[in-house]
N, C-alpha and C. Protein backbone atom coordinates (compact mmCIF):
# COMPACT_ATOMS: atom_id res chain seq x y z
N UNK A 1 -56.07 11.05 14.97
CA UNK A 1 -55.57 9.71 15.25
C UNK A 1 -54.26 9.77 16.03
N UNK A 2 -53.32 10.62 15.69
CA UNK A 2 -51.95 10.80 16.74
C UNK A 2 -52.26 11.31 18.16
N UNK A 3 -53.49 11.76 18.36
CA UNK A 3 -53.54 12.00 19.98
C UNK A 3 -53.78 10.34 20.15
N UNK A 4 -54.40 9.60 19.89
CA UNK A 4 -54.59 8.20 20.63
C UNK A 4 -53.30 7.30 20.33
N UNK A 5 -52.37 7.83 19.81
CA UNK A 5 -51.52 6.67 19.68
C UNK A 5 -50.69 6.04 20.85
N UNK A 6 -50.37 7.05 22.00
CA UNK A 6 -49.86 6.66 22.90
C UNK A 6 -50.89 5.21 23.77
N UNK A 7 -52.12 5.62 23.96
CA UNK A 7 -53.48 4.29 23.98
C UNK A 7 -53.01 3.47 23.89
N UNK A 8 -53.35 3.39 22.31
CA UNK A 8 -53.26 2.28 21.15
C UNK A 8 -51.97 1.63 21.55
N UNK A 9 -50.95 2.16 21.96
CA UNK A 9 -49.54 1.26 22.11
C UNK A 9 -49.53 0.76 23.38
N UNK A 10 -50.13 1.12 24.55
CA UNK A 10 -49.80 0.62 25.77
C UNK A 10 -51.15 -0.77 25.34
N UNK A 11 -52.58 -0.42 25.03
CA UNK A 11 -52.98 -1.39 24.48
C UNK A 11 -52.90 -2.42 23.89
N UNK A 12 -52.09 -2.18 22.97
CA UNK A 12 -51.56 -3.51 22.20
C UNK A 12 -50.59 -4.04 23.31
N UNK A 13 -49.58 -3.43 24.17
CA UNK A 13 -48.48 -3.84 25.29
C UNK A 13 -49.22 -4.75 25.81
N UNK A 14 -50.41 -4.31 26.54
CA UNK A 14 -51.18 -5.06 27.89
C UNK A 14 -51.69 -6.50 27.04
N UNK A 15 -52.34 -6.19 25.35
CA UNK A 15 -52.80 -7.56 24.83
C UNK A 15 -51.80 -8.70 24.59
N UNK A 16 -50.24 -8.12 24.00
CA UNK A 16 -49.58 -8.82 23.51
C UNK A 16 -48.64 -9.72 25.68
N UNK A 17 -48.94 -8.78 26.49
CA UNK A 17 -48.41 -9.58 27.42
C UNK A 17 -49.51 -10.54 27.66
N UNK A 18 -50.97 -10.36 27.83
CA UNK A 18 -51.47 -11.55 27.88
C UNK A 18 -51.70 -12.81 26.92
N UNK A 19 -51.65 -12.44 25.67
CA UNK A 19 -51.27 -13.65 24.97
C UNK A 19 -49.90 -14.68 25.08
N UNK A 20 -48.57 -13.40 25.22
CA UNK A 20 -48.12 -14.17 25.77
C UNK A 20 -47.72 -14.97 27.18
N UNK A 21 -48.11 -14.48 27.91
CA UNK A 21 -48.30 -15.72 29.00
C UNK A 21 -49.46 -16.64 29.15
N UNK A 22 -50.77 -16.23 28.70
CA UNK A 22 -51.10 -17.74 28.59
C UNK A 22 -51.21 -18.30 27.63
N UNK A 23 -50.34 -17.86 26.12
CA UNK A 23 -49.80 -19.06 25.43
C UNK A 23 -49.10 -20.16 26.17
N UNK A 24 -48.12 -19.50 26.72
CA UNK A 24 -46.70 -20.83 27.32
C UNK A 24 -47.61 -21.32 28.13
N UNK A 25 -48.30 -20.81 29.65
CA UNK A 25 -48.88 -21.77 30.25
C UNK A 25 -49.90 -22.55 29.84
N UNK A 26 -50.85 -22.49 28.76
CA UNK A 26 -51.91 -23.46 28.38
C UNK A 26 -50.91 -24.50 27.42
N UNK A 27 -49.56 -23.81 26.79
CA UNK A 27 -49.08 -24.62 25.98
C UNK A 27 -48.33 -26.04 27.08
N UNK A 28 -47.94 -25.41 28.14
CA UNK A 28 -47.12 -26.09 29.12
C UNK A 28 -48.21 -27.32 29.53
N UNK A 29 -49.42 -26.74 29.70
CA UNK A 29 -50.46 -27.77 30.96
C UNK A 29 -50.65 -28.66 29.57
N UNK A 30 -51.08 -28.23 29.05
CA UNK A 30 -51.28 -29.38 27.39
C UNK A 30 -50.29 -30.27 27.57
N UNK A 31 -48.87 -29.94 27.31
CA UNK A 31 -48.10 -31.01 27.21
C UNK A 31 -48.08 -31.64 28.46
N UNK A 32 -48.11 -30.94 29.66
CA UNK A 32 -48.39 -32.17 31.09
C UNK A 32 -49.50 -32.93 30.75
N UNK A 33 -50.54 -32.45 30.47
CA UNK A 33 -51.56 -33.70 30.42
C UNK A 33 -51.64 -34.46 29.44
N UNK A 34 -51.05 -34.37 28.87
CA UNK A 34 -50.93 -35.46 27.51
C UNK A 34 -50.26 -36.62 28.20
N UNK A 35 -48.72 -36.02 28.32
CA UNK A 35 -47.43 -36.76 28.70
C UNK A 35 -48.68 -37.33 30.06
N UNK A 36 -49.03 -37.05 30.96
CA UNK A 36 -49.72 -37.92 32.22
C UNK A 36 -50.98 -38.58 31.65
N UNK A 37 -51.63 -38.40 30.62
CA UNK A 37 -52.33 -39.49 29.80
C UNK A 37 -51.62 -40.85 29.47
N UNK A 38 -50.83 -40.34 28.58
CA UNK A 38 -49.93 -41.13 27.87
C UNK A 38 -49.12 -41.94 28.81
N UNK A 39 -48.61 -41.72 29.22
CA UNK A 39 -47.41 -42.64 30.52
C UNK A 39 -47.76 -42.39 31.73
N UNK A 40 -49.01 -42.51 32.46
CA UNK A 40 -49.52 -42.63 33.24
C UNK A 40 -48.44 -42.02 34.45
N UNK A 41 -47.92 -40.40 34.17
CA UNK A 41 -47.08 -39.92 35.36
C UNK A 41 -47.85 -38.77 36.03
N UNK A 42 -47.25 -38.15 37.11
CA UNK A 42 -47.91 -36.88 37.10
C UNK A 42 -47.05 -35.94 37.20
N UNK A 43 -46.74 -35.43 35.98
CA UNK A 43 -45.99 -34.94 35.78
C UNK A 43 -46.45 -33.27 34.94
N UNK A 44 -48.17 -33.03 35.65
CA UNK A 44 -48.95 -32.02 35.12
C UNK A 44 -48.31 -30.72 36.07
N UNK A 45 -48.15 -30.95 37.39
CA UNK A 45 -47.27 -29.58 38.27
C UNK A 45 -46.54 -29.18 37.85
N UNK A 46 -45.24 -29.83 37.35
CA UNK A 46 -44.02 -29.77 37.01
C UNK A 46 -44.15 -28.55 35.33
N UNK A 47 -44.98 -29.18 34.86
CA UNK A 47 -45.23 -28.47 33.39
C UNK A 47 -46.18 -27.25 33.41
N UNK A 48 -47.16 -27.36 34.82
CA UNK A 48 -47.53 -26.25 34.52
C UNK A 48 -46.32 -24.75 35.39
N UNK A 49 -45.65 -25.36 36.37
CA UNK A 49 -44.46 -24.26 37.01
C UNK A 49 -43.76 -23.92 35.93
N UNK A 50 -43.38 -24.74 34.89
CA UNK A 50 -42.53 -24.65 33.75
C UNK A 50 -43.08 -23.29 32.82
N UNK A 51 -44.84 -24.07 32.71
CA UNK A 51 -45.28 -22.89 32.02
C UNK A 51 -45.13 -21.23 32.92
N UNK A 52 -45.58 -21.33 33.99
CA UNK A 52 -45.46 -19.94 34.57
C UNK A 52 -44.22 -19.29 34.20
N UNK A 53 -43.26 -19.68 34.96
CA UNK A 53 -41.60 -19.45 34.48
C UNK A 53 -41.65 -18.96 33.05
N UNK A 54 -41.83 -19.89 32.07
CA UNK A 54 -41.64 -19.40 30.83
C UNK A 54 -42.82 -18.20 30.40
N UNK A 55 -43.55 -18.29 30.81
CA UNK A 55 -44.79 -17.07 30.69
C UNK A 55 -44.08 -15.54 31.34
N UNK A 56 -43.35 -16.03 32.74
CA UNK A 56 -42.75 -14.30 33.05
C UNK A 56 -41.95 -14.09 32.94
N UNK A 57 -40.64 -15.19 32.08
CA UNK A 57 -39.33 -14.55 31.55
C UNK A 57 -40.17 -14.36 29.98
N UNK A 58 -40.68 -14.74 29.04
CA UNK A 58 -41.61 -14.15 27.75
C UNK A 58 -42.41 -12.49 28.58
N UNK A 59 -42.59 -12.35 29.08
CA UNK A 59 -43.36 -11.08 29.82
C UNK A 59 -42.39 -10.02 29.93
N UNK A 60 -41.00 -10.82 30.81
CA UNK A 60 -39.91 -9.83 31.04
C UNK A 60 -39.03 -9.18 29.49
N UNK A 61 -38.65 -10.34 29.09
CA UNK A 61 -38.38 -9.88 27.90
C UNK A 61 -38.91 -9.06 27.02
N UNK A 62 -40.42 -9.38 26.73
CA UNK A 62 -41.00 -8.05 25.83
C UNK A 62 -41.03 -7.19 26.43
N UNK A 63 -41.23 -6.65 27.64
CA UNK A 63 -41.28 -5.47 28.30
C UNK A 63 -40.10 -5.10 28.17
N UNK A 64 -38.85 -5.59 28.35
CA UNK A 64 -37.25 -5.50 28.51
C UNK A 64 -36.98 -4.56 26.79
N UNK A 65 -37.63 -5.20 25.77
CA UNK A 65 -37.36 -4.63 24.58
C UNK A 65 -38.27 -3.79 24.31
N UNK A 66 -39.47 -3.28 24.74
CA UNK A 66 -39.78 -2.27 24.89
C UNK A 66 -39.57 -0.94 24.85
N UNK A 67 -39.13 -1.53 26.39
CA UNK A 67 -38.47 -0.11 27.27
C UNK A 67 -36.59 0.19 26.99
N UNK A 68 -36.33 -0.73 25.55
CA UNK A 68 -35.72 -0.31 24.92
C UNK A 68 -35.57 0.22 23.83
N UNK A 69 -36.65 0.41 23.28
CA UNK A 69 -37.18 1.08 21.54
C UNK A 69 -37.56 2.28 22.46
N UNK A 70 -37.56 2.65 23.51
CA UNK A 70 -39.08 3.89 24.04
C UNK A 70 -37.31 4.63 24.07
N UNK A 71 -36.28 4.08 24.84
CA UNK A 71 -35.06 4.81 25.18
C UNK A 71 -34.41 5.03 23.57
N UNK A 72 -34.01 4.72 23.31
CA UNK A 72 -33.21 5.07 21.66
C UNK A 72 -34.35 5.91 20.90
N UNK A 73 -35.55 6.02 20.64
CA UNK A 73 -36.18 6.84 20.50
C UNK A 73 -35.93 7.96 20.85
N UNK A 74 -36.11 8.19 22.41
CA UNK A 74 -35.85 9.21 22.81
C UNK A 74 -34.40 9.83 22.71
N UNK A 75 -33.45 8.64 22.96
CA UNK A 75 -32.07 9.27 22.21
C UNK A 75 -31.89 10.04 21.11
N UNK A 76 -32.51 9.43 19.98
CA UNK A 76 -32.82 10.27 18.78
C UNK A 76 -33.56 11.30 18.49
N UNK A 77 -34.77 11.73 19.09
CA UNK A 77 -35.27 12.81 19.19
C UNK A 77 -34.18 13.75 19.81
N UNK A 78 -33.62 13.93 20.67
CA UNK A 78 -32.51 14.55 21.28
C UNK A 78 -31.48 14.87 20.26
């Protein structure tokens, strides 16, 4: 099982970045189309750019803390 663990972790990396980005953007277009149901605006573009944005700073960030557990690791092995 420890030869696959390196896998298993970039695996879970690649699943957990796609959940989170299209959490925020399906969460984003939801709330545009509601809000443009509801008060007749169109205000569905605006929420879904919102969602993107928030989908690749959520992307940057987990990767950002990542590739900071992978460095102090390796500090400590050292």
């Amino acid at each position: 099982m420890h030869k696959y663990g390196p896998v298993i972790k970039m695996l879970s990396l690649v699943t957990q970045i796609g959940i989170t980005m299209l959490t925020s953007v399906f969460l984003c277009m939801a709330i545009g189309l509601w809000i443009d149901k509801h008060f007749s605006t169109n205000l569905f573009l605006l929420f879904l750019i919102l969602g993107i944005m928030g989908g690749i700073r959520g992307v940057y960030s987990l990767i950002h803390n990542i590739l900071e557990q992978e460095d102090m690791e390796e500090k400590d092995e050292r």
